[in-house]
Protein backbone atom coordinates (compact mmCIF):
# COMPACT_ATOMS: atom_id res chain seq x y z
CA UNK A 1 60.01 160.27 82.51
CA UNK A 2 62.37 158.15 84.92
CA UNK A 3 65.70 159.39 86.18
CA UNK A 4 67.76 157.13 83.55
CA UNK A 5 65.80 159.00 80.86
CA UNK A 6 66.67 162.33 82.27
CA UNK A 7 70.38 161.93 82.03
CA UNK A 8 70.15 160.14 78.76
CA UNK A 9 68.72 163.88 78.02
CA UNK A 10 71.14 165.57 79.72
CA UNK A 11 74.03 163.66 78.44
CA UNK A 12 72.70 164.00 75.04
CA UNK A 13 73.43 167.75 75.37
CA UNK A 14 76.08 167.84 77.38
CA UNK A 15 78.54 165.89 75.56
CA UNK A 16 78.48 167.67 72.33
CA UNK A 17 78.51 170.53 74.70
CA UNK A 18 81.80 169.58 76.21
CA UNK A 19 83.46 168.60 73.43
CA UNK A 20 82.47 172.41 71.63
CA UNK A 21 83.19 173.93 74.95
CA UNK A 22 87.01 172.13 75.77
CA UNK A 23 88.11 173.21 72.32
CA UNK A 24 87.55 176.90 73.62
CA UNK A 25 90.24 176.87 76.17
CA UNK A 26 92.30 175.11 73.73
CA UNK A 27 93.21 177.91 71.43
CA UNK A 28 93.37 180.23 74.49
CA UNK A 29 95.95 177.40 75.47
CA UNK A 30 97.72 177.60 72.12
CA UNK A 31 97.63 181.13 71.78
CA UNK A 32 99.56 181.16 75.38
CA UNK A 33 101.97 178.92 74.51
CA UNK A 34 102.81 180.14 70.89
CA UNK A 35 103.51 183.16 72.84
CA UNK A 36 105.04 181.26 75.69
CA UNK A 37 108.30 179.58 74.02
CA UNK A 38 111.48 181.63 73.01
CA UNK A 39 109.38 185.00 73.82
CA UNK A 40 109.52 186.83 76.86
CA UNK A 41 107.26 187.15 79.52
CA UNK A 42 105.40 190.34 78.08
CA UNK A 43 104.42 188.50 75.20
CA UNK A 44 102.25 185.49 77.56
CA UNK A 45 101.11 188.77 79.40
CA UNK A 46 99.71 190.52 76.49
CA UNK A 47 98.30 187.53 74.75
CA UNK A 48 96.41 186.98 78.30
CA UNK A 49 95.12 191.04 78.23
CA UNK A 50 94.55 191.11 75.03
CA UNK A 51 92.11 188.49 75.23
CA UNK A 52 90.48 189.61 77.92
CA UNK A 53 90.02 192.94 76.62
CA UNK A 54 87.81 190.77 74.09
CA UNK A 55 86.16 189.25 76.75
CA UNK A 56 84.73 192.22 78.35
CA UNK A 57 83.88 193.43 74.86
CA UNK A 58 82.28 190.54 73.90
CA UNK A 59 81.06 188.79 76.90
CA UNK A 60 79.62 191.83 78.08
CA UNK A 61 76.85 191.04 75.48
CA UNK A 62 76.53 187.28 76.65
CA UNK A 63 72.94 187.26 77.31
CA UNK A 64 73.04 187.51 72.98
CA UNK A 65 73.59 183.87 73.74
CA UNK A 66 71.97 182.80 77.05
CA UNK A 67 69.16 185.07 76.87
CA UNK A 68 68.57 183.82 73.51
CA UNK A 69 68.41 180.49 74.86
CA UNK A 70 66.47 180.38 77.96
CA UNK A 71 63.72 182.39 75.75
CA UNK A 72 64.25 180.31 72.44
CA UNK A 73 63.66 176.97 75.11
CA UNK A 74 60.40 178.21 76.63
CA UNK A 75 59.21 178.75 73.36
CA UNK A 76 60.07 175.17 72.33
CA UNK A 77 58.73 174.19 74.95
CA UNK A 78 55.24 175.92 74.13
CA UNK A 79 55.80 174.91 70.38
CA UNK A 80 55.57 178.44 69.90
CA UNK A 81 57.32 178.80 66.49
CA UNK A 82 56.50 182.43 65.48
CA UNK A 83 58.43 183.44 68.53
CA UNK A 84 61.43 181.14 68.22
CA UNK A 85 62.01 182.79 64.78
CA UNK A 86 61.00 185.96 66.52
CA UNK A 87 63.78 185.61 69.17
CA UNK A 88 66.47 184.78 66.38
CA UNK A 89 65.50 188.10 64.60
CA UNK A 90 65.39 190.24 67.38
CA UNK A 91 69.12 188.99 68.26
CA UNK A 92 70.83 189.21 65.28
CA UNK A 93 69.66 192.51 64.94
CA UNK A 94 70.97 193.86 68.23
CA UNK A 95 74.26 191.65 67.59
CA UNK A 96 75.29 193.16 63.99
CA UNK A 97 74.14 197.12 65.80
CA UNK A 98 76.32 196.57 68.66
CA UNK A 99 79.12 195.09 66.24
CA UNK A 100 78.32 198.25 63.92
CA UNK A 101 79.40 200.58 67.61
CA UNK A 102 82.23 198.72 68.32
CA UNK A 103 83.96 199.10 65.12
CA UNK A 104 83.23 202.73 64.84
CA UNK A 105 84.39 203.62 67.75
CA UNK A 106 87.77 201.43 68.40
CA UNK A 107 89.59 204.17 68.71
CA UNK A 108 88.19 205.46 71.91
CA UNK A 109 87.70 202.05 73.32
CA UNK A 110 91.54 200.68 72.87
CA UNK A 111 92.32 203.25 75.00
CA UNK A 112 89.90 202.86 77.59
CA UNK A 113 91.13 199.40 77.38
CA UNK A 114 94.49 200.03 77.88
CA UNK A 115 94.37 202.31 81.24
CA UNK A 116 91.51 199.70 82.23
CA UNK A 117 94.37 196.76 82.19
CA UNK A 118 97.18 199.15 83.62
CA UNK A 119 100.00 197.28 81.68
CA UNK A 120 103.64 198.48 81.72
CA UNK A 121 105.18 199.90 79.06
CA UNK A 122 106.29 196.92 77.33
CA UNK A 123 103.19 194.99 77.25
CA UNK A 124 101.33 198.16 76.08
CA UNK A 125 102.31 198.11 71.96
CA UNK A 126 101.93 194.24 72.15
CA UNK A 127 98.08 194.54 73.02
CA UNK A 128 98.03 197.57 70.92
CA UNK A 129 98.60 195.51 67.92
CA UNK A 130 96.33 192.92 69.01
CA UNK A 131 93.71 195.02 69.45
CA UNK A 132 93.04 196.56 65.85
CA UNK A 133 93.03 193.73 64.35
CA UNK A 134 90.88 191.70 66.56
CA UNK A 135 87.92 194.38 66.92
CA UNK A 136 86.98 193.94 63.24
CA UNK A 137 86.04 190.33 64.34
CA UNK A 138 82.78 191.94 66.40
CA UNK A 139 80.05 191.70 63.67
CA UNK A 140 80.83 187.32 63.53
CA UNK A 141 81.98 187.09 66.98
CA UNK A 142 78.16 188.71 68.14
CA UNK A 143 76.20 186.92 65.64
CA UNK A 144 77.24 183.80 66.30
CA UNK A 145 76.62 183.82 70.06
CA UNK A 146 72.99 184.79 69.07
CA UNK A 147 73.27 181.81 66.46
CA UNK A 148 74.79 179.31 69.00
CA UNK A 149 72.07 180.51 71.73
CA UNK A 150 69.31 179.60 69.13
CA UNK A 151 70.34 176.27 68.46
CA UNK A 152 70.99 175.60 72.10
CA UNK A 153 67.20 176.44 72.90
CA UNK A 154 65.71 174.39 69.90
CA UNK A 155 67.41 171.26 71.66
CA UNK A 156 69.92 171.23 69.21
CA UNK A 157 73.30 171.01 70.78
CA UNK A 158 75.11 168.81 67.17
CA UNK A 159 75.02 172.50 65.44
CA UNK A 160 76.95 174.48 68.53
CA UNK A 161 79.50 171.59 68.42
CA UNK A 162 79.91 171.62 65.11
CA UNK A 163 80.60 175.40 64.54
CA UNK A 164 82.91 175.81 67.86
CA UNK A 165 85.27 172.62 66.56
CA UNK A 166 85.39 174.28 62.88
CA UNK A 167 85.97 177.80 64.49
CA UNK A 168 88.54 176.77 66.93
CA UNK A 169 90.22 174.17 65.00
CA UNK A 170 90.09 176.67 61.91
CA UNK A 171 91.97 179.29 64.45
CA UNK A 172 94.19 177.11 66.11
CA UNK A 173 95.68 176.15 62.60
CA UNK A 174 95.77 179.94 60.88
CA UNK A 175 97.54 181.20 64.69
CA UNK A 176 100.15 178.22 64.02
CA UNK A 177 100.58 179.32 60.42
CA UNK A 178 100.74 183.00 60.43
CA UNK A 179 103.20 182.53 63.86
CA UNK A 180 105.40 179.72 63.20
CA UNK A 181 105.94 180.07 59.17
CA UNK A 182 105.36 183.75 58.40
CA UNK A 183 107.24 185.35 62.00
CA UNK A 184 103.78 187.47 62.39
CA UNK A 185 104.10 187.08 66.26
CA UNK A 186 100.84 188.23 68.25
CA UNK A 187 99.24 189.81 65.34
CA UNK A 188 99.51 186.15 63.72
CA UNK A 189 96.99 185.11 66.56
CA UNK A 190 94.96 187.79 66.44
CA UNK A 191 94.39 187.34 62.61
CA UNK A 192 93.51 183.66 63.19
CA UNK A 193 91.12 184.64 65.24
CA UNK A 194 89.14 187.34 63.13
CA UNK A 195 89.55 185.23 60.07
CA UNK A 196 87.73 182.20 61.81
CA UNK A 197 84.92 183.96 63.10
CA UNK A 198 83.67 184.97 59.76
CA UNK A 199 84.41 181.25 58.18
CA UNK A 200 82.23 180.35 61.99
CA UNK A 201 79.06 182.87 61.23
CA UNK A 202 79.30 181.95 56.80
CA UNK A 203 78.79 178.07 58.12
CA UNK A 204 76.46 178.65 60.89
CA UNK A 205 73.63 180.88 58.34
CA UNK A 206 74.00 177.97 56.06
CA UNK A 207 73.04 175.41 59.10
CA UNK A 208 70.09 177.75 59.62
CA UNK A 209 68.71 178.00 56.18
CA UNK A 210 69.22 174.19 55.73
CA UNK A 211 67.59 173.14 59.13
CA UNK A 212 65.53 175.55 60.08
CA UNK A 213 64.01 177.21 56.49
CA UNK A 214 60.71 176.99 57.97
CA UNK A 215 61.67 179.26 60.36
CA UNK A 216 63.85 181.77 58.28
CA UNK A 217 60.67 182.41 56.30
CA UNK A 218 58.62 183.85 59.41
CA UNK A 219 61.14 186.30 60.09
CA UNK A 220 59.96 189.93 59.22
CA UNK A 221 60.49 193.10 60.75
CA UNK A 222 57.19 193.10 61.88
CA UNK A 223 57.66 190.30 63.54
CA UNK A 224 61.11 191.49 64.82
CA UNK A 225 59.90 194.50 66.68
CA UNK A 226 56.70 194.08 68.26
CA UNK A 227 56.59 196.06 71.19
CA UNK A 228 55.67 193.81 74.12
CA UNK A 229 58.30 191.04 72.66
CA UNK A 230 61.03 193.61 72.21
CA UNK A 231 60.65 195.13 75.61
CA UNK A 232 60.41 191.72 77.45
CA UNK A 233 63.97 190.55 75.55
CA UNK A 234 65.51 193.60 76.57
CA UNK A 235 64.19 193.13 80.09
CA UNK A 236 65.36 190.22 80.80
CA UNK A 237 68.64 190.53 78.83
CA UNK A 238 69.29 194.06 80.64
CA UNK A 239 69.46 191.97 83.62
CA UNK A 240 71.86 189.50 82.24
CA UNK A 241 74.13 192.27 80.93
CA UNK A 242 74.74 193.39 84.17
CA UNK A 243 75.70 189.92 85.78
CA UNK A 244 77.71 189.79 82.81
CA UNK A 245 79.91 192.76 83.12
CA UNK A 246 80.36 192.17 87.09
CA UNK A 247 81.39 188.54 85.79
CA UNK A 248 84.14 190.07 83.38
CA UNK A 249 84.76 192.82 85.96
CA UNK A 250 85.80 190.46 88.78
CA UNK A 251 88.44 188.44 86.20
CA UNK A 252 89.02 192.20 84.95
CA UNK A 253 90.41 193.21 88.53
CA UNK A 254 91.86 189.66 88.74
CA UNK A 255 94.38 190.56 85.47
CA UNK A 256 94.78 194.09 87.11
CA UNK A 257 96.24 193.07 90.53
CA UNK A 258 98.05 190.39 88.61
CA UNK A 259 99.59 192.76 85.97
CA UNK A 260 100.79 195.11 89.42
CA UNK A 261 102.40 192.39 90.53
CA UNK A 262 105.01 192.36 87.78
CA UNK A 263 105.34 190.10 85.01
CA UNK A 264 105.96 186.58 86.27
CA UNK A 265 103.03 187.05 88.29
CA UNK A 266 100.92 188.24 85.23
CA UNK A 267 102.72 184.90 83.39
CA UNK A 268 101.88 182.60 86.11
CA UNK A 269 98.25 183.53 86.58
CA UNK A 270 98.42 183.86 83.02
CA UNK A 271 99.10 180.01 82.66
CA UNK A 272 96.80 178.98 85.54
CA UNK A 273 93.72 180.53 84.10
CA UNK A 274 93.92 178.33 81.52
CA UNK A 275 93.43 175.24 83.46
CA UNK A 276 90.28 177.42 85.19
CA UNK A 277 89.47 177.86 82.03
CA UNK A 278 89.70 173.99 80.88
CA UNK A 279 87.64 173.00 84.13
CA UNK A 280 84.84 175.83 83.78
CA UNK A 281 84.25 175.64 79.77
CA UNK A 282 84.01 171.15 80.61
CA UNK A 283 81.57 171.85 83.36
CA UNK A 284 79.44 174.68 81.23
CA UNK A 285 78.88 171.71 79.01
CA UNK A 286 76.28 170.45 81.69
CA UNK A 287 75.33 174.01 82.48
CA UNK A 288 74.27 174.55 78.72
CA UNK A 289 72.39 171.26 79.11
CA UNK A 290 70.18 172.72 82.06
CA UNK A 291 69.74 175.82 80.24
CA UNK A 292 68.18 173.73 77.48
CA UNK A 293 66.07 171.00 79.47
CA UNK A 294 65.54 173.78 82.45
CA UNK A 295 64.29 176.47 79.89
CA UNK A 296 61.88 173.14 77.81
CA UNK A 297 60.16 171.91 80.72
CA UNK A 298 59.32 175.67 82.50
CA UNK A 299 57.45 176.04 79.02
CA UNK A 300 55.88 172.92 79.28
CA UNK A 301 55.14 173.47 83.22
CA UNK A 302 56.54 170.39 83.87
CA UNK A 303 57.70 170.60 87.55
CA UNK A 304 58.78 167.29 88.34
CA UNK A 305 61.66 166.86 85.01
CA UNK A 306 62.16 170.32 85.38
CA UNK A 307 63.39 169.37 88.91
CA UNK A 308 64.88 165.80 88.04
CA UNK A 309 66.95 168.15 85.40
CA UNK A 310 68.71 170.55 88.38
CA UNK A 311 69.13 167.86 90.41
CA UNK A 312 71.05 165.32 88.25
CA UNK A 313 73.29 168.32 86.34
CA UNK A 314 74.33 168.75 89.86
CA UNK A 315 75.44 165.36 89.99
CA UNK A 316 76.98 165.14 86.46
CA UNK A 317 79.01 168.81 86.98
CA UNK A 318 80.38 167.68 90.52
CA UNK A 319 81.85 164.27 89.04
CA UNK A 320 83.72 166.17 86.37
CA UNK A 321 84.78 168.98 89.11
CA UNK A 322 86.63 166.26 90.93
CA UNK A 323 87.92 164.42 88.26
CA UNK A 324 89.57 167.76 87.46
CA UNK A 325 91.13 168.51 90.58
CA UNK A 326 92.91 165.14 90.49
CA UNK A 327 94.29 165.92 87.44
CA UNK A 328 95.51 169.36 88.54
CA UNK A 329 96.81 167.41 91.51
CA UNK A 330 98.95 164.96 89.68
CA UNK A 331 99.65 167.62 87.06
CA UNK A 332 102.21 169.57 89.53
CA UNK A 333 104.85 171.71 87.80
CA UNK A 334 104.27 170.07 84.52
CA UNK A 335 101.36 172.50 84.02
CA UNK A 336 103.80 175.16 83.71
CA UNK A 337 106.10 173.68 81.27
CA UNK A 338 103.23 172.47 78.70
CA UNK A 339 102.83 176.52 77.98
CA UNK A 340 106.50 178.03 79.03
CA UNK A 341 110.23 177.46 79.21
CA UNK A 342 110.44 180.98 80.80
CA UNK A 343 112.39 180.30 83.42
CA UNK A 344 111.42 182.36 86.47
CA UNK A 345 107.56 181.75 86.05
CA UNK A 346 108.81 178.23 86.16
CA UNK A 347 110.49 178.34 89.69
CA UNK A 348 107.72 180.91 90.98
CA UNK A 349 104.93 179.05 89.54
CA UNK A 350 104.59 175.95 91.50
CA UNK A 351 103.63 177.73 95.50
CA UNK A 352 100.52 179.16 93.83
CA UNK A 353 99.65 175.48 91.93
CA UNK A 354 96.80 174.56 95.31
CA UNK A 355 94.69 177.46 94.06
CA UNK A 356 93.67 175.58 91.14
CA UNK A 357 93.50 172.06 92.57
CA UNK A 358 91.08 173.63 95.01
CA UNK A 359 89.31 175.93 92.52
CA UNK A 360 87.17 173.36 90.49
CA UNK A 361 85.44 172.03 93.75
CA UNK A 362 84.39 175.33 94.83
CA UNK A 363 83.40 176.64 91.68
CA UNK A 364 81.36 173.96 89.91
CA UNK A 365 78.11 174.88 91.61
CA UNK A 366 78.08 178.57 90.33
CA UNK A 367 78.24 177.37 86.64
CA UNK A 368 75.52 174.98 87.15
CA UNK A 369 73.48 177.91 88.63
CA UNK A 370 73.89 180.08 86.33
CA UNK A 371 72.44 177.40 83.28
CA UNK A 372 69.49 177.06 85.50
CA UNK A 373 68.86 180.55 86.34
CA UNK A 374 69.45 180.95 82.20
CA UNK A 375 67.36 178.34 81.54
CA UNK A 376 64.07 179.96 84.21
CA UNK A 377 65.03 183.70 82.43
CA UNK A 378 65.76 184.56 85.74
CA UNK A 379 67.65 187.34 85.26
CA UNK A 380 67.27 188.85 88.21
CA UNK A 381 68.44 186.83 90.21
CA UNK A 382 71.07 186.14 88.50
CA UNK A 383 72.42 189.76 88.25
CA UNK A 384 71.92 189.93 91.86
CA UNK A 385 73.86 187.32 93.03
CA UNK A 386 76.69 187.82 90.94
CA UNK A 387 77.15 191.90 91.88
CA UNK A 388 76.88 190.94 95.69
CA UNK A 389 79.62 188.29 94.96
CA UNK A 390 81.56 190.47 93.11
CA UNK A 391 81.32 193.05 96.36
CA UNK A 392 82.36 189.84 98.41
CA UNK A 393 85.18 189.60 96.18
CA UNK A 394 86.96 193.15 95.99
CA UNK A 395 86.31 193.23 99.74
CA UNK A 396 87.91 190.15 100.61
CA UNK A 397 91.14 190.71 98.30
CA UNK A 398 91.63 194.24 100.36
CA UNK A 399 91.48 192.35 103.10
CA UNK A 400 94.07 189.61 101.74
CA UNK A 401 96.26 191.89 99.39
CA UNK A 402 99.14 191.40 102.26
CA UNK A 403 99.21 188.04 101.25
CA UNK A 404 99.74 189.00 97.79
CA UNK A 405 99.23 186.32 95.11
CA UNK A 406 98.20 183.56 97.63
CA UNK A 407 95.90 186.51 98.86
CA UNK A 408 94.49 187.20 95.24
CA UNK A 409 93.73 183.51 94.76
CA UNK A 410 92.23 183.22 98.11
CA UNK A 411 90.01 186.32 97.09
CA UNK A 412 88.77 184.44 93.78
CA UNK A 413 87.74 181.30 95.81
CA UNK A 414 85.64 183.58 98.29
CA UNK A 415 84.03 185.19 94.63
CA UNK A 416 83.06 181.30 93.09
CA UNK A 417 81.85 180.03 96.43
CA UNK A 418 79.60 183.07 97.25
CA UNK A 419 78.18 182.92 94.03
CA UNK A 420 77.09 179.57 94.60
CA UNK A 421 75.92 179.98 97.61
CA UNK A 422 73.95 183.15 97.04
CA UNK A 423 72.27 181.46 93.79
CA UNK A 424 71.27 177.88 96.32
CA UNK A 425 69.73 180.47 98.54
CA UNK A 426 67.70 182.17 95.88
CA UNK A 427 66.29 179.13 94.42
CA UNK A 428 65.79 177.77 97.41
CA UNK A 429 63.39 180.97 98.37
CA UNK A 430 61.60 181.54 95.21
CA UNK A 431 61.38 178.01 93.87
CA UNK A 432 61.12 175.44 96.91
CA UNK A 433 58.64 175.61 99.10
């Protein structure tokens, strides 16, 4: 296969990809700024926790989706069909026990949660009330990462796009609804979130059993839990886990020197992350497409597309990296006032604006990484190089705290570039010789 075929493949996945991925960071983005005009400060701050909370929840138990993928892939690859239904079963039976823990014991964990984020005292109640109502999302918000991990390693990125636009859309519009005509405030957004989930996973099991009956039939619990298949997805998800929570625990400490900063600062980095989070969730778009063509051709033990595949994601993730910076660069101090009219993050926001311009240039090549390294089940590696950047990271903001914000910001540069870096050197060891 010549180049031009290879990123007619990887475009082919990366665009529905992109377009599933963007909408993402646009109901974080809406959720922000229904919270953002004629409310105070505490309310962008909590909406910003809140979520996050979620996200160490939830995105703790990521490799549900990218372990599901890299393994689904191989299997593909091999045209091994017992054990691509065998990898769906196996997953939606961890995600709906996990889901099953979380729910019974919210109690416990909204508090943990709480000290974990070290709000003040009016931010507290705000995330509070966010919290028990968005926890009884967990048993859709699990099963459909295993679902949208499946479809990713069959090749079938239409499906993923699908479900995120419905989801997201479907949220975007409830948040509006229950905020803007029924006065619910931050519970309105949490309840548009829950309530999408559910009409996400009811669409996504009919996309299964219309595509895929063939493969819904082979699942039994025999199937499910033989041994040697069960211990080698909880091997290599084990490892992913781990990269996982250092992941969430680095933008976990990020939200917890940002929160002891006071509340503009919380506001303003509040507002920021969601152009980080624009750039990273575009560029994961050719990430998931290396996961996908990565994770086919090791099953095939095709070397040479395989490489053609890193290579040329690379290329494609870099483009959109810059193309992003511009736009952060012409952007100025009108990416404040898309999400607030508060005031004082308004005239404090704009010294801290060259973080972000500088951000997506650094950052790109850790996100590519990491669909490669998803795509090889190299989970390993990958929880490797992610703790020793997280250590890079803590250590470097003690070392910049005096600069405070500036010196946060500067601290989460040293985090995206070491990851990068660490994962380049890896590959280069193991897989070039």
């Amino acid at each position: 296969m010549n180049k031009g075929n290879i990123n007619n493949e990887i475009l082919r996945l990366a665009i529905p990809n992109i377009l599933s991925n963007v909408s993402v960071p646009l109901l974080s983005s809406v959720d922000t700024a229904l919270m953002g005009f004629g409310k105070s400060a505490a309310y962008i701050g909590a909406v910003g926790l809140g979520a996050m909370i979620f996200n160490f929840l939830y995105w703790g138990f990521g490799f549900l989706r990218m372990g599901t993928t890299g393994m689904t892939a191989q299997a593909f690859g091999r045209k091994d069909e017992n054990e691509m239904a065998g990898i769906f079963g196996r997953g939606i039976t961890v995600a709906f026990f996990v889901a099953f823990v979380f729910i019974l014991l919210q109690i416990p964990l909204e508090q943990v949660s709480l000290w974990l984020v070290a709000a003040d005292s009016e931010t507290i109640p705000l995330i509070s009330e966010y919290f028990k109502i968005r926890i009884w999302a967990a048993p859709a918000a699990l099963g459909l990462m295993v679902m949208m991990g499946w479809f990713f390693g069959m090749q079938n990125a239409i499906y993923p796009l699908m479900l995120t636009l419905v989801i997201n859309v479907s949220n975007i519009l409830l948040s509006i609804y229950f905020v803007r005509e029924n006065g619910m405030g931050l519970s309105g957004v949490a309840w548009g979130t829950v309530i999408a989930q559910y009409i996400g996973l009811i669409i996504a099991v009919f996309l299964f059993y219309y595509k895929y009956a063939s493969h819904a039939r082979k699942l039994t619990w025999k199937l499910i839990v033989q041994w040697d298949a069960l211990k080698s997805f909880f091997t290599i998800n084990r490892d992913i886990f781990i990269r996982t929570i250092c992941l969430i625990t680095a933008f976990g400490f990020f939200f917890n020197r940002s929160s002891m900063m006071g509340v503009t600062v919380l506001a303003i980095n509040q507002v920021f992350m969601q152009y980080v989070n624009w750039m990273s969730y575009a560029v994961d778009g050719f990430a998931f497409a290396s996961e996908s063509l990565v994770g086919k051709y090791h099953g095939e033990k095709n070397e040479n597309k395989k490489n053609q595949s890193i290579r040329l994601s690379f290329v494609w993730g870099g483009g959109l990296a810059v193309l992003f910076s511009l736009f952060f660069l012409l952007g100025d101090n009108y990416l404040l006032r898309i999400f607030t009219d508060e005031e004082t993050v308004l005239q404090n926001g704009s010294e801290y604006l060259i973080w972000i311009i500088i951000y997506p240039l650094l950052a790109f090549a850790s996100y590519i990484w990491d669909g490669i390294f998803v795509g090889l089940t190299a989970g390993k590696a990958m929880r490797d190089t992610m703790f020793l950047s997280l250590v890079a990271f803590v250590l470097s903001y003690f070392f910049l705290q005096q600069f405070d914000n500036h010196g946060l910001w500067a601290a989460m540069l040293v985090y995206v570039t070491s990851r990068g870096l660490l994962q380049w050197l890896w590959f280069k060891r193991k897989w070039v010789s």
